[in-house]
Every structure is written in structure tokens, then in C-alpha cells.
N, C-alpha and C. Protein backbone atom coordinates (compact mmCIF):
# COMPACT_ATOMS: atom_id res chain seq x y z
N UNK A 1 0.82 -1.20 0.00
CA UNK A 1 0.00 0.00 0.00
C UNK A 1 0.86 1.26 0.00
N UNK A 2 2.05 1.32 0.69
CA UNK A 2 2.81 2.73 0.76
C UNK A 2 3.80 2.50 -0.63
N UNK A 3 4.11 1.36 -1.75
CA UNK A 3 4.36 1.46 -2.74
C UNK A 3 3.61 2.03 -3.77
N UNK A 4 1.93 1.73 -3.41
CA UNK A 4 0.96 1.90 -4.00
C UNK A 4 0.30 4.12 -3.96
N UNK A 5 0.59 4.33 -2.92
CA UNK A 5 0.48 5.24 -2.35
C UNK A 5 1.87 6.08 -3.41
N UNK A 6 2.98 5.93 -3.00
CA UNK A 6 3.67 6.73 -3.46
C UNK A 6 3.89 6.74 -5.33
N UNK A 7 3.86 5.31 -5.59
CA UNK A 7 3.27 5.93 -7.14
C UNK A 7 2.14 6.47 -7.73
N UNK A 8 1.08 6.35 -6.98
CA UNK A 8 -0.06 7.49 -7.57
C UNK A 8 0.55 8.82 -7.10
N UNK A 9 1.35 9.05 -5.63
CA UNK A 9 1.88 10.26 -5.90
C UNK A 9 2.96 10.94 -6.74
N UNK A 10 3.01 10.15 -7.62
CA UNK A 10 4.73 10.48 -8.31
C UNK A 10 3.89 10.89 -9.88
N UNK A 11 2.82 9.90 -9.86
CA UNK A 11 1.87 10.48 -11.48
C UNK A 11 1.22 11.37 -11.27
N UNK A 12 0.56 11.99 -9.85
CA UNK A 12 0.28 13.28 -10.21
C UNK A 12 1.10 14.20 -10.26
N UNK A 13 2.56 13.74 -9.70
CA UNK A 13 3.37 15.15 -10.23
C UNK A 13 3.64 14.95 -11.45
N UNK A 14 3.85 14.07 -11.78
CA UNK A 14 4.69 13.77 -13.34
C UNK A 14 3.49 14.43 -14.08
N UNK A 15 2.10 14.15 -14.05
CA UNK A 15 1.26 14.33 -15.22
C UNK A 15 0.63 16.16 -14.84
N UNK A 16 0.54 16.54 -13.75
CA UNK A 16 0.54 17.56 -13.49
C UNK A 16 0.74 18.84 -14.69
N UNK A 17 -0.56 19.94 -14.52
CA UNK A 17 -0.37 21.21 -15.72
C UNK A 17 1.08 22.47 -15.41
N UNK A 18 1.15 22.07 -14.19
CA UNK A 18 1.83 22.81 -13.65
C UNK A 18 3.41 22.78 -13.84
N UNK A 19 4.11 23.38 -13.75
CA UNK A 19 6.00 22.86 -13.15
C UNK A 19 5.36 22.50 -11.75
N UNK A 20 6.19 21.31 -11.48
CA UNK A 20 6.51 21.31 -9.45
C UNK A 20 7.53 20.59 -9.91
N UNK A 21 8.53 20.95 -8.55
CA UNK A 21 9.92 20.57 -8.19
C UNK A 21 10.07 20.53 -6.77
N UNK A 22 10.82 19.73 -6.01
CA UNK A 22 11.14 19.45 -5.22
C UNK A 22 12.58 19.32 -4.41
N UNK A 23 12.79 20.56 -4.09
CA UNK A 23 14.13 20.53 -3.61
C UNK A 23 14.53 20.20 -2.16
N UNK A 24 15.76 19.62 -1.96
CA UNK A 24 16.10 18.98 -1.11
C UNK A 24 17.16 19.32 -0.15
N UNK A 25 17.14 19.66 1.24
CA UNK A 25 18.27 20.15 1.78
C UNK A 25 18.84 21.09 1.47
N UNK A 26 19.79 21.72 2.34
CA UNK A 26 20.74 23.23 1.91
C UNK A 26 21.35 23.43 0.56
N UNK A 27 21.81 22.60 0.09
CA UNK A 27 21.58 22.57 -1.15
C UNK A 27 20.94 22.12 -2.32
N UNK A 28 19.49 22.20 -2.02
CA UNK A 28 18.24 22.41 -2.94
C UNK A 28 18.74 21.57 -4.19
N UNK A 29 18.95 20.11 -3.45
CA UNK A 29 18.87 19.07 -4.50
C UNK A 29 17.32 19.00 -5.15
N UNK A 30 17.37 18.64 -6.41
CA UNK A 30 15.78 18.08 -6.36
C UNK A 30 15.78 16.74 -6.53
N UNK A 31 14.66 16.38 -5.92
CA UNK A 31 14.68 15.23 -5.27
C UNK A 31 13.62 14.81 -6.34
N UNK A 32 12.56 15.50 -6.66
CA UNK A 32 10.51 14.94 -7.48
C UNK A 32 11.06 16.44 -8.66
N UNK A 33 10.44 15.85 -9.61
CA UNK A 33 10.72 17.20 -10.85
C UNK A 33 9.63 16.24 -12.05
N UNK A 34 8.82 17.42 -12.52
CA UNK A 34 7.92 16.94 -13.74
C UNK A 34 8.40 17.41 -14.92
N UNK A 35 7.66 17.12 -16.04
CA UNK A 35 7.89 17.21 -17.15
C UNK A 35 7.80 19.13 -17.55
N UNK A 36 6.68 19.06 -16.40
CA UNK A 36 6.24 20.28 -16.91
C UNK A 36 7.19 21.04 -16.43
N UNK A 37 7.92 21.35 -15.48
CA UNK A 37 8.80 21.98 -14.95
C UNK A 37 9.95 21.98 -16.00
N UNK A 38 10.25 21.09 -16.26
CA UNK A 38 11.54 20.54 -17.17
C UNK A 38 11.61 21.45 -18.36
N UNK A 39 10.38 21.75 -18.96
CA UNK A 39 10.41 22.32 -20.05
C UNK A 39 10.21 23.53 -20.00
N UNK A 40 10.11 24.53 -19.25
CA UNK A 40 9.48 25.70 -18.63
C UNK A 40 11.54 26.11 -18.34
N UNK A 41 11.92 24.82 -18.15
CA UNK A 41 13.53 25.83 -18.08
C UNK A 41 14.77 24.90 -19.35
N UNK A 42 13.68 24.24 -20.41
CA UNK A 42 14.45 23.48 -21.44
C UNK A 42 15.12 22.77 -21.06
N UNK A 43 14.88 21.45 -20.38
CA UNK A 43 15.56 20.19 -20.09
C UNK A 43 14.56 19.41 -19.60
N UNK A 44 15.06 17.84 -20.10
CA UNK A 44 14.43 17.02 -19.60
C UNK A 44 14.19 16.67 -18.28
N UNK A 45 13.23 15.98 -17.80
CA UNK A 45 13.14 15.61 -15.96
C UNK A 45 14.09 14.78 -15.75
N UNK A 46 15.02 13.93 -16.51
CA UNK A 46 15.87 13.18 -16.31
C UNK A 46 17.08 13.36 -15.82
N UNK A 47 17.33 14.31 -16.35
CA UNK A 47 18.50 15.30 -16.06
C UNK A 47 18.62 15.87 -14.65
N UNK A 48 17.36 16.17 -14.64
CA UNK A 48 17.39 17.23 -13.64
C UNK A 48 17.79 16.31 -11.91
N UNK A 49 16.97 14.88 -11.58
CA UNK A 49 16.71 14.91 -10.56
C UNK A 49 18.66 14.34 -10.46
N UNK A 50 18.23 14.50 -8.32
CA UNK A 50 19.34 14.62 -7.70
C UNK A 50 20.83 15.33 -8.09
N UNK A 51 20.33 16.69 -8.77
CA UNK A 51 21.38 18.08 -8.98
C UNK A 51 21.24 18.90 -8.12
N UNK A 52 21.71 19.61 -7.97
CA UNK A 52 21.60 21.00 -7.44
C UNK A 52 20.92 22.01 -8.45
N UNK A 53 19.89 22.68 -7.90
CA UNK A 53 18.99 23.31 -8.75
C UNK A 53 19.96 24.83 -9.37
N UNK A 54 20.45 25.26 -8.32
CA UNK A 54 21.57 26.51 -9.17
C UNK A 54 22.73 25.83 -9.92
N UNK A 55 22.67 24.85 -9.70
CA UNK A 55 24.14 24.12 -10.25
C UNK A 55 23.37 24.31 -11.96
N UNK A 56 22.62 23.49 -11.75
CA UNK A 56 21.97 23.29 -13.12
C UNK A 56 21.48 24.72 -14.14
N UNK A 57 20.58 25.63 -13.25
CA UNK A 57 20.31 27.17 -13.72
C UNK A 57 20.83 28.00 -12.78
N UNK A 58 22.06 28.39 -12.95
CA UNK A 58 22.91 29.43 -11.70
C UNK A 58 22.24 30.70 -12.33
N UNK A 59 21.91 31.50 -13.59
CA UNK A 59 21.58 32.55 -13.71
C UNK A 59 20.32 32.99 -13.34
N UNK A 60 19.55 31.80 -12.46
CA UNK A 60 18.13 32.30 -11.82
C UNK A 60 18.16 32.55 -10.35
N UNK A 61 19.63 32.06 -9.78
CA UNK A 61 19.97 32.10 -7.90
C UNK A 61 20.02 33.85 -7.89
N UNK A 62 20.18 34.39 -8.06
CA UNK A 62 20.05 35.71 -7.75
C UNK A 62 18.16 36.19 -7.38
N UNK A 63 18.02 35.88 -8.46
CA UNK A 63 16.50 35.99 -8.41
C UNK A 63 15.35 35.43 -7.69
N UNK A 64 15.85 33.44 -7.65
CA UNK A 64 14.74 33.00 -6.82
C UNK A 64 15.53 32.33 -5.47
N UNK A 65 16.61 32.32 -4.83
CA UNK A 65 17.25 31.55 -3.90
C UNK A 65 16.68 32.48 -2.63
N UNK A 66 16.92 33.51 -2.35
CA UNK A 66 16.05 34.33 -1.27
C UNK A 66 14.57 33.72 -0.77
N UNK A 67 13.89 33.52 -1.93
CA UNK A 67 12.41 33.41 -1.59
C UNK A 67 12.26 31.81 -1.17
N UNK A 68 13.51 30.99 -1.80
CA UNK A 68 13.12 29.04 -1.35
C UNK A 68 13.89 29.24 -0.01
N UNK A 69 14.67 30.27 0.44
CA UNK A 69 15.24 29.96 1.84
C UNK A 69 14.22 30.77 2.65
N UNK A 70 13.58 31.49 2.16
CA UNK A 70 13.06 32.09 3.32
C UNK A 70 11.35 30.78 3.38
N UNK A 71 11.41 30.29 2.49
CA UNK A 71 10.28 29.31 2.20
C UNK A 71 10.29 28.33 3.97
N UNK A 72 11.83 27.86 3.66
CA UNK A 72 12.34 27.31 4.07
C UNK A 72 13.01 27.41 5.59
N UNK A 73 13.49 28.28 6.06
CA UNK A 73 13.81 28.58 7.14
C UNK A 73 12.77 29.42 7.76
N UNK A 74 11.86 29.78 7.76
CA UNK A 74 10.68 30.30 7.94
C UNK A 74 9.37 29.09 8.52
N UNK A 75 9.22 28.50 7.51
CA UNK A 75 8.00 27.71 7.70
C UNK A 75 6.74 28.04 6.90
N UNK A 76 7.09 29.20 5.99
CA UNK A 76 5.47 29.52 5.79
C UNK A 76 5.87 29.71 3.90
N UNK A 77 4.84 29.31 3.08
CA UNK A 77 5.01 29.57 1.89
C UNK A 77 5.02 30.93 1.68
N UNK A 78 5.62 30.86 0.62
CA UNK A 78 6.07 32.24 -0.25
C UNK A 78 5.08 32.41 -1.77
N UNK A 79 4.54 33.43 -2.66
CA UNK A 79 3.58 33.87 -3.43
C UNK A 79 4.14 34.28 -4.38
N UNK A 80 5.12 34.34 -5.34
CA UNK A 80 5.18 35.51 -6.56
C UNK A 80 4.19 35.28 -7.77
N UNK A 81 3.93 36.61 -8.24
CA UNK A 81 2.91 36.69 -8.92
C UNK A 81 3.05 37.23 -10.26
N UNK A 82 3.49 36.73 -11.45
CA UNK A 82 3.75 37.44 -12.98
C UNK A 82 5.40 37.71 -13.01
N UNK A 83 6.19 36.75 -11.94
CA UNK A 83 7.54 36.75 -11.66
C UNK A 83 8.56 36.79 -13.49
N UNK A 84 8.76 37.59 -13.69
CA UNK A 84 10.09 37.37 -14.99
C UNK A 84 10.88 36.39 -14.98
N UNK A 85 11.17 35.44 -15.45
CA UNK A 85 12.63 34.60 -15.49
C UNK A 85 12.93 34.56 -16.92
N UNK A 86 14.57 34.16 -16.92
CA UNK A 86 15.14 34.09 -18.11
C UNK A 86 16.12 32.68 -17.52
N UNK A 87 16.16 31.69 -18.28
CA UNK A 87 17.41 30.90 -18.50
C UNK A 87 18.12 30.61 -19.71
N UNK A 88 18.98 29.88 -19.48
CA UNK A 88 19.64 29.63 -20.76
C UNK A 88 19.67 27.72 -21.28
N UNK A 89 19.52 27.54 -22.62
CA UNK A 89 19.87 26.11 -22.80
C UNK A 89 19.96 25.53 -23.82
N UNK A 90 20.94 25.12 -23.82
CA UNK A 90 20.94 24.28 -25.27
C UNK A 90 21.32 25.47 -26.83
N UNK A 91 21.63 26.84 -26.00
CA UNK A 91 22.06 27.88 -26.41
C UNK A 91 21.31 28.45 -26.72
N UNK A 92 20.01 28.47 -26.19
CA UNK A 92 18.66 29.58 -26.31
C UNK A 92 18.62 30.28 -24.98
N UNK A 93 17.96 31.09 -24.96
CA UNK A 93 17.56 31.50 -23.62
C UNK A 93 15.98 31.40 -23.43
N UNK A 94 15.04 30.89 -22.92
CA UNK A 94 14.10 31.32 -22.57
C UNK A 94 13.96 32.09 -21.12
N UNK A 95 12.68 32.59 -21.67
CA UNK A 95 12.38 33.96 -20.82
C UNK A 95 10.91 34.01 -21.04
N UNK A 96 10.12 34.09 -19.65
CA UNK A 96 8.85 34.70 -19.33
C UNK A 96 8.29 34.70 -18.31
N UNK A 97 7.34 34.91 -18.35
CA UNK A 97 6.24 35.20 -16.42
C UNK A 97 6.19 33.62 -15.88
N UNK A 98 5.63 34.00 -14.55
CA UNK A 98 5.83 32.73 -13.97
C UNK A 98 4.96 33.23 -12.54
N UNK A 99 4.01 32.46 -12.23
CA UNK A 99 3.52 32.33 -10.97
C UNK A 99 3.79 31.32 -10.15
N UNK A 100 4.97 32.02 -9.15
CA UNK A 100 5.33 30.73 -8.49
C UNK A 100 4.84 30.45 -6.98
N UNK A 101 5.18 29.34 -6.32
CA UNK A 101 4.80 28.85 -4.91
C UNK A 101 5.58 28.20 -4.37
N UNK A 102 6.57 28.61 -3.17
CA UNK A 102 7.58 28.16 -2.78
C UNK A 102 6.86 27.75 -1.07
N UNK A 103 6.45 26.44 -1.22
CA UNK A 103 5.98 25.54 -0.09
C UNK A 103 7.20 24.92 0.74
N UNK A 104 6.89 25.14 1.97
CA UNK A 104 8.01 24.03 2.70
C UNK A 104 7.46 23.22 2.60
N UNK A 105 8.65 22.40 2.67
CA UNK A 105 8.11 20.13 2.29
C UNK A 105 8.59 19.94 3.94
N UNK A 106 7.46 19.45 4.67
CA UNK A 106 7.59 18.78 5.72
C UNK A 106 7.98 17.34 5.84
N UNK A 107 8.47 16.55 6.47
CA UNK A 107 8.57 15.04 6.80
C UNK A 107 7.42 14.59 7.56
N UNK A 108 7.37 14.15 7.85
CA UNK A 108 6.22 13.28 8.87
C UNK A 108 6.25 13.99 10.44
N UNK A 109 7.11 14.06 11.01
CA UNK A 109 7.24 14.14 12.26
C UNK A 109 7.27 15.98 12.15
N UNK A 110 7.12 16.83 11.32
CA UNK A 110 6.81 18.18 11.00
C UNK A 110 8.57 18.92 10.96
N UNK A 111 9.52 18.45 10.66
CA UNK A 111 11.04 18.87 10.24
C UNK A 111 10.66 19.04 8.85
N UNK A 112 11.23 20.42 8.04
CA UNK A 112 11.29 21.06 6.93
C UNK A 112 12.26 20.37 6.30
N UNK A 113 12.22 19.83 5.35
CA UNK A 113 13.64 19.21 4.47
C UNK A 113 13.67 19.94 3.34
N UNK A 114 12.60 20.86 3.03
CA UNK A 114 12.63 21.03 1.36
C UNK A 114 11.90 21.64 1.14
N UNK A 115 11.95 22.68 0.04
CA UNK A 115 10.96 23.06 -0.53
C UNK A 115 10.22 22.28 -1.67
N UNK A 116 8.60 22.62 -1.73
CA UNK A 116 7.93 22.08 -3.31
C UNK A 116 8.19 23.65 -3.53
N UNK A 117 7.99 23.66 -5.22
CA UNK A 117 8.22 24.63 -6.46
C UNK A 117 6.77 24.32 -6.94
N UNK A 118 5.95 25.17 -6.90
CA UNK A 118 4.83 25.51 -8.05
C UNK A 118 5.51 26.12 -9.17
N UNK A 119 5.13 26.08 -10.54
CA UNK A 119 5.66 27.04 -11.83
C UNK A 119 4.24 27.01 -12.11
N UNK A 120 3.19 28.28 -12.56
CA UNK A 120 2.68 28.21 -13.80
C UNK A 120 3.20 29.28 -14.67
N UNK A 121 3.39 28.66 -16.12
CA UNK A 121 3.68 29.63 -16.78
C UNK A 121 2.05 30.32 -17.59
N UNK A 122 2.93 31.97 -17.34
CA UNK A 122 1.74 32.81 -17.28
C UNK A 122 1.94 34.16 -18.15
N UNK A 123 2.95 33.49 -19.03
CA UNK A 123 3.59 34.73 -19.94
C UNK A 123 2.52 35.38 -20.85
N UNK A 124 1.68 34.50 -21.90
CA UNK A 124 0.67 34.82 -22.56
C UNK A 124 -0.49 36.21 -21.61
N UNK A 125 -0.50 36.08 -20.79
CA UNK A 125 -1.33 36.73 -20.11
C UNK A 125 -0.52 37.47 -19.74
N UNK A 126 0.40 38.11 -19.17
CA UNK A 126 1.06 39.05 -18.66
C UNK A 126 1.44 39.63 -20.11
N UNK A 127 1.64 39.19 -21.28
CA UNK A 127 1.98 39.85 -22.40
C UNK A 127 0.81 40.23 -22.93
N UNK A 128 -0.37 40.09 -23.09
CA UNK A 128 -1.83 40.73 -23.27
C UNK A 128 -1.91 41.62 -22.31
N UNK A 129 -2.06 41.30 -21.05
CA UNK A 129 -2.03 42.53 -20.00
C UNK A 129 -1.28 43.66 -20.37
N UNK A 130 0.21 43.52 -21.10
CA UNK A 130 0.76 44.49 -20.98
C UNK A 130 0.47 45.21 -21.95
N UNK A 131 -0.03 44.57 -23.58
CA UNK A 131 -0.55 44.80 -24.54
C UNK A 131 -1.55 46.19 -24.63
N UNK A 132 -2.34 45.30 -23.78
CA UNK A 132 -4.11 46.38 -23.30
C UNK A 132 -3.47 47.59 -22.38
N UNK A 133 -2.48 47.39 -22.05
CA UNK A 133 -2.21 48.57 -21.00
C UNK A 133 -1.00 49.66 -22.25
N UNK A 134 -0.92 49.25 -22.71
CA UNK A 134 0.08 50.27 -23.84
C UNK A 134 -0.99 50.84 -24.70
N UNK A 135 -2.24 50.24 -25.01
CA UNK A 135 -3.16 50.66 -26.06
C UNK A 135 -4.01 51.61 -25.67
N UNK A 136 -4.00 51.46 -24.25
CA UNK A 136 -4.84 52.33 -22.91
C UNK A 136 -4.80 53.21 -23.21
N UNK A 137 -3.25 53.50 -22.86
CA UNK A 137 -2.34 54.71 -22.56
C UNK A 137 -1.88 55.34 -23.77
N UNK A 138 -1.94 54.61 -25.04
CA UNK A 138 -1.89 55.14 -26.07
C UNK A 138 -3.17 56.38 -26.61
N UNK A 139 -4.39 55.74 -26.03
CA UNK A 139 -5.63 56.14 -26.32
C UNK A 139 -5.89 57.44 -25.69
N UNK A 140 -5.27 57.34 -23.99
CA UNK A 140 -5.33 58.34 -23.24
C UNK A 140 -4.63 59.71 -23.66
N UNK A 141 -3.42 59.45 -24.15
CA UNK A 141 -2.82 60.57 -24.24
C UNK A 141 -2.78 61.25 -25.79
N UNK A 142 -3.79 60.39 -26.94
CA UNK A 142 -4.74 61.13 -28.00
C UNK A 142 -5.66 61.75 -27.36
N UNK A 143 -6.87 61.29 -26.49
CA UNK A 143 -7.45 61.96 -26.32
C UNK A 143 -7.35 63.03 -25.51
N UNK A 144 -6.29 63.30 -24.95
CA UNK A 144 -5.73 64.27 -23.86
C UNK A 144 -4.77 65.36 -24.89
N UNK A 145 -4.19 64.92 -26.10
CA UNK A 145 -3.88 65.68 -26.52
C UNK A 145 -4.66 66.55 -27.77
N UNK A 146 -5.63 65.79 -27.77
CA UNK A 146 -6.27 66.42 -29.08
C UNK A 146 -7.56 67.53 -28.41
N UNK A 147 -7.69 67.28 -26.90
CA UNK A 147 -8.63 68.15 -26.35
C UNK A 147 -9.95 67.60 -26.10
N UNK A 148 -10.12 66.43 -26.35
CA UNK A 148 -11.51 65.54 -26.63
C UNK A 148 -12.00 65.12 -25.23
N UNK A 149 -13.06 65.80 -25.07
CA UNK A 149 -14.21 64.97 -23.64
C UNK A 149 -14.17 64.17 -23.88
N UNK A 150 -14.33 62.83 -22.68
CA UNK A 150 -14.83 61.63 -23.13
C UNK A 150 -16.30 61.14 -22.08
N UNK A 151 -16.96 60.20 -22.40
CA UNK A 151 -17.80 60.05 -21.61
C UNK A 151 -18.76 58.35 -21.97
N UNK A 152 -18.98 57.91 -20.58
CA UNK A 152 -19.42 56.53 -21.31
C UNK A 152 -20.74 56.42 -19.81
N UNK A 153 -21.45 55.64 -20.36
CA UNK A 153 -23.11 55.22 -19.39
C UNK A 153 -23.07 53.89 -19.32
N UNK A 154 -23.15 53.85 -18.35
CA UNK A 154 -23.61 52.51 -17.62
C UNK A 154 -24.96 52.10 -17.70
N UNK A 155 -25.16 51.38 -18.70
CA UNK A 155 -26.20 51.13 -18.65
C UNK A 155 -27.17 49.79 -17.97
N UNK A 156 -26.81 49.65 -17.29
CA UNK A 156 -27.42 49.15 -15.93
C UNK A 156 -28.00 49.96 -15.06
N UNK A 157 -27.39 51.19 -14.72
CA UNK A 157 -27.58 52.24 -14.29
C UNK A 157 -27.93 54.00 -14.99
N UNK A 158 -28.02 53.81 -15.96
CA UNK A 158 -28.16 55.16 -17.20
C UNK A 158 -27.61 55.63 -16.09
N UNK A 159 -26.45 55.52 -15.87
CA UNK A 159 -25.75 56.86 -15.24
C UNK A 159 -24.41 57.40 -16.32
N UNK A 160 -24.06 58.65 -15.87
CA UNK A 160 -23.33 59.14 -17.25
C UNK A 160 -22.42 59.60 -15.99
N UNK A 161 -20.62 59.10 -17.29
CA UNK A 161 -20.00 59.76 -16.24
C UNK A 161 -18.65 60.61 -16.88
N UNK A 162 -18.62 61.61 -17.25
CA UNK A 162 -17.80 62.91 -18.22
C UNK A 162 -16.75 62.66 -17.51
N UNK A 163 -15.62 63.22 -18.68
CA UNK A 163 -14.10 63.25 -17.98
C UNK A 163 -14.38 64.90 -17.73
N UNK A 164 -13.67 65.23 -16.56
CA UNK A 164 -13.15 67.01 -16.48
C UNK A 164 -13.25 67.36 -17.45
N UNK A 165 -12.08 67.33 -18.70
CA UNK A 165 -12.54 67.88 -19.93
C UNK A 165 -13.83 68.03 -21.02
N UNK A 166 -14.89 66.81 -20.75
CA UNK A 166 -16.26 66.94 -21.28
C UNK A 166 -16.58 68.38 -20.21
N UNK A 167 -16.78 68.08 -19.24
CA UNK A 167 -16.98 69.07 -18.27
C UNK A 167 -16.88 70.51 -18.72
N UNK A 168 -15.99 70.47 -18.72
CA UNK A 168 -15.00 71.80 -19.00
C UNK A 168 -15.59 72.68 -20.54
N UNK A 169 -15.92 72.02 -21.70
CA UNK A 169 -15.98 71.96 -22.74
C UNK A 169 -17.64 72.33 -22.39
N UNK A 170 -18.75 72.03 -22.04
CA UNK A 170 -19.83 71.80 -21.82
C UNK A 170 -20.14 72.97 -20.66
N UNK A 171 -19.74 73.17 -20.16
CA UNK A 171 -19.59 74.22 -18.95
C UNK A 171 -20.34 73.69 -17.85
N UNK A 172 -20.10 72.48 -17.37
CA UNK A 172 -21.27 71.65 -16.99
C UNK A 172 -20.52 71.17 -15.74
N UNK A 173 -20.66 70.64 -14.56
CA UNK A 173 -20.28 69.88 -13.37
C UNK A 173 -21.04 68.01 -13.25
């Protein structure tokens, strides 16, 4: 049963939408690593287990080693949200957003050995977000420069609601 037990837990990480990784001790061996993770930094899961996780991507320890120790010597998970990363491999670099979750991995008896790694990658959406927010601001500062009121109703509410400049233009409050 605890053979049985731990391979249904090893296929939901493996088959998992997510990256998870599992690092191990002070030096953040990983110990559990999925596919999905693997490819999110261009390498296979094969590779990866029982390395050292900076050994393997040293140009991301600046960036994420703070947040798995404090994961870690702390006790309490850690949140980043639309996080940037860049690595390198195979002589590419990838690079994009990332919502991560840096969980302490407890043992049984409640001793921290490790962190789990959430990854979702979340680049598509943070690159639309940023998209709609350049087109915004593009829009804003035509209509700010050309002198143009603007004004839009809610219509749920027929309530109307003028920028200052409709205002202004209208002689109206």
C-alpha cells in the first residue's frame, strides 16, 4: 500500500499542468521534478533529478534563492505573482512570467527538508495585459492631446460619467 500510495503520488506530479519541483536540503537538491517543470527551463526531468537546482540554472539564484530559503527557514510559503525569469539552454535562452509557490516540504514528524516549487507559466497573459495597457495609454494621451471629452453610461444604471474635460468643454459639473 505505501508502494501503492507513493506511485499514484509520483503520477500526479509527473502528469501535473503545472512545473513542481522538489528541492532537497541546503543545497536544494531536487529530489521529485515533472515534465512540466523541465520544459518551462528546457531540459528534460531526467537530467534534472538529484542536482543542485543553481548548479543546473545558476543565472536564476540571484533571483529565486532568497524566496526558497526564506520558504524554508521560515516555515510559511512564499507567493510571486507574474515573476520574470530568463534561462539559458541548449544555447537559447528562454524567458517569461511565472507564478510561483515556494511551499516548505515537511517530513512526517513536522522537520522542513525542502521546498515544493509551483511554476505556472503565465507569460501569454502578462503579455496581453501588458498589450491592453500600452493601447490604454496610447488612447489616453490622443485623447488628452487632441482636447476631446470623453464620456461613457452605464447602462445598468443610465448613469453618465464625463471626464473634467467633457466638463469643462460643456460648462457643466
Amino acid at each position: 500500500k505505501v508502494e501503492q500510495s507513493e506511485q499514484r503520488f509520483q503520477n500526479l506530479v509527473r502528469e501535473a499542468p503545472v512545473g513542481i519541483v522538489v528541492l532537497a536540503g541546503e543545497n536544494l537538491t531536487i529530489s521529485v521534478v515533472n515534465d512540466a517543470y523541465a520544459r518551462l527551463i528546457g531540459r528534460e526531468a531526467g537530467e534534472l533529478l538529484h542536482k543542485d537546482i543553481f548548479t543546473i540554472i545558476p543565472e536564476t539564484e540571484t533571483s529565486f534563492r532568497h524566496f526558497i530559503t526564506q520558504a524554508r527557514t521560515s516555515g510559511q510559503p512564499v507567493y510571486l505573482y507574474d515573476q520574470p525569469y530568463r534561462v539559458f539552454a541548449a544555447g537559447k535562452t528562454i524567458e517569461g512570467f511565472l507564478n510561483v509557490v515556494y511551499q516548505p516540504y515537511r517530513e512526517t514528524d513536522g522537520a522542513i527538508t525542502g521546498v515544493m516549487v509551483l511554476c505556472q507559466d503565465v507569460t501569454q497573459q502578462v503579455l496581453s495585459r501588458k498589450k491592453i495597457e500600452e493601447v490604454q495609454e496610447t488612447a489616453r494621451l490622443a485623447v488628452e492631446s487632441a482636447g476631446l471629452g470623453t464620456y461613457d453610461v452605464d447602462l445598468r444604471t443610465d448613469k453618465l460619467n464625463a471626464s473634467p474635460r467633457l466638463d469643462a468643454i460643456f460648462d457643466v459639473s
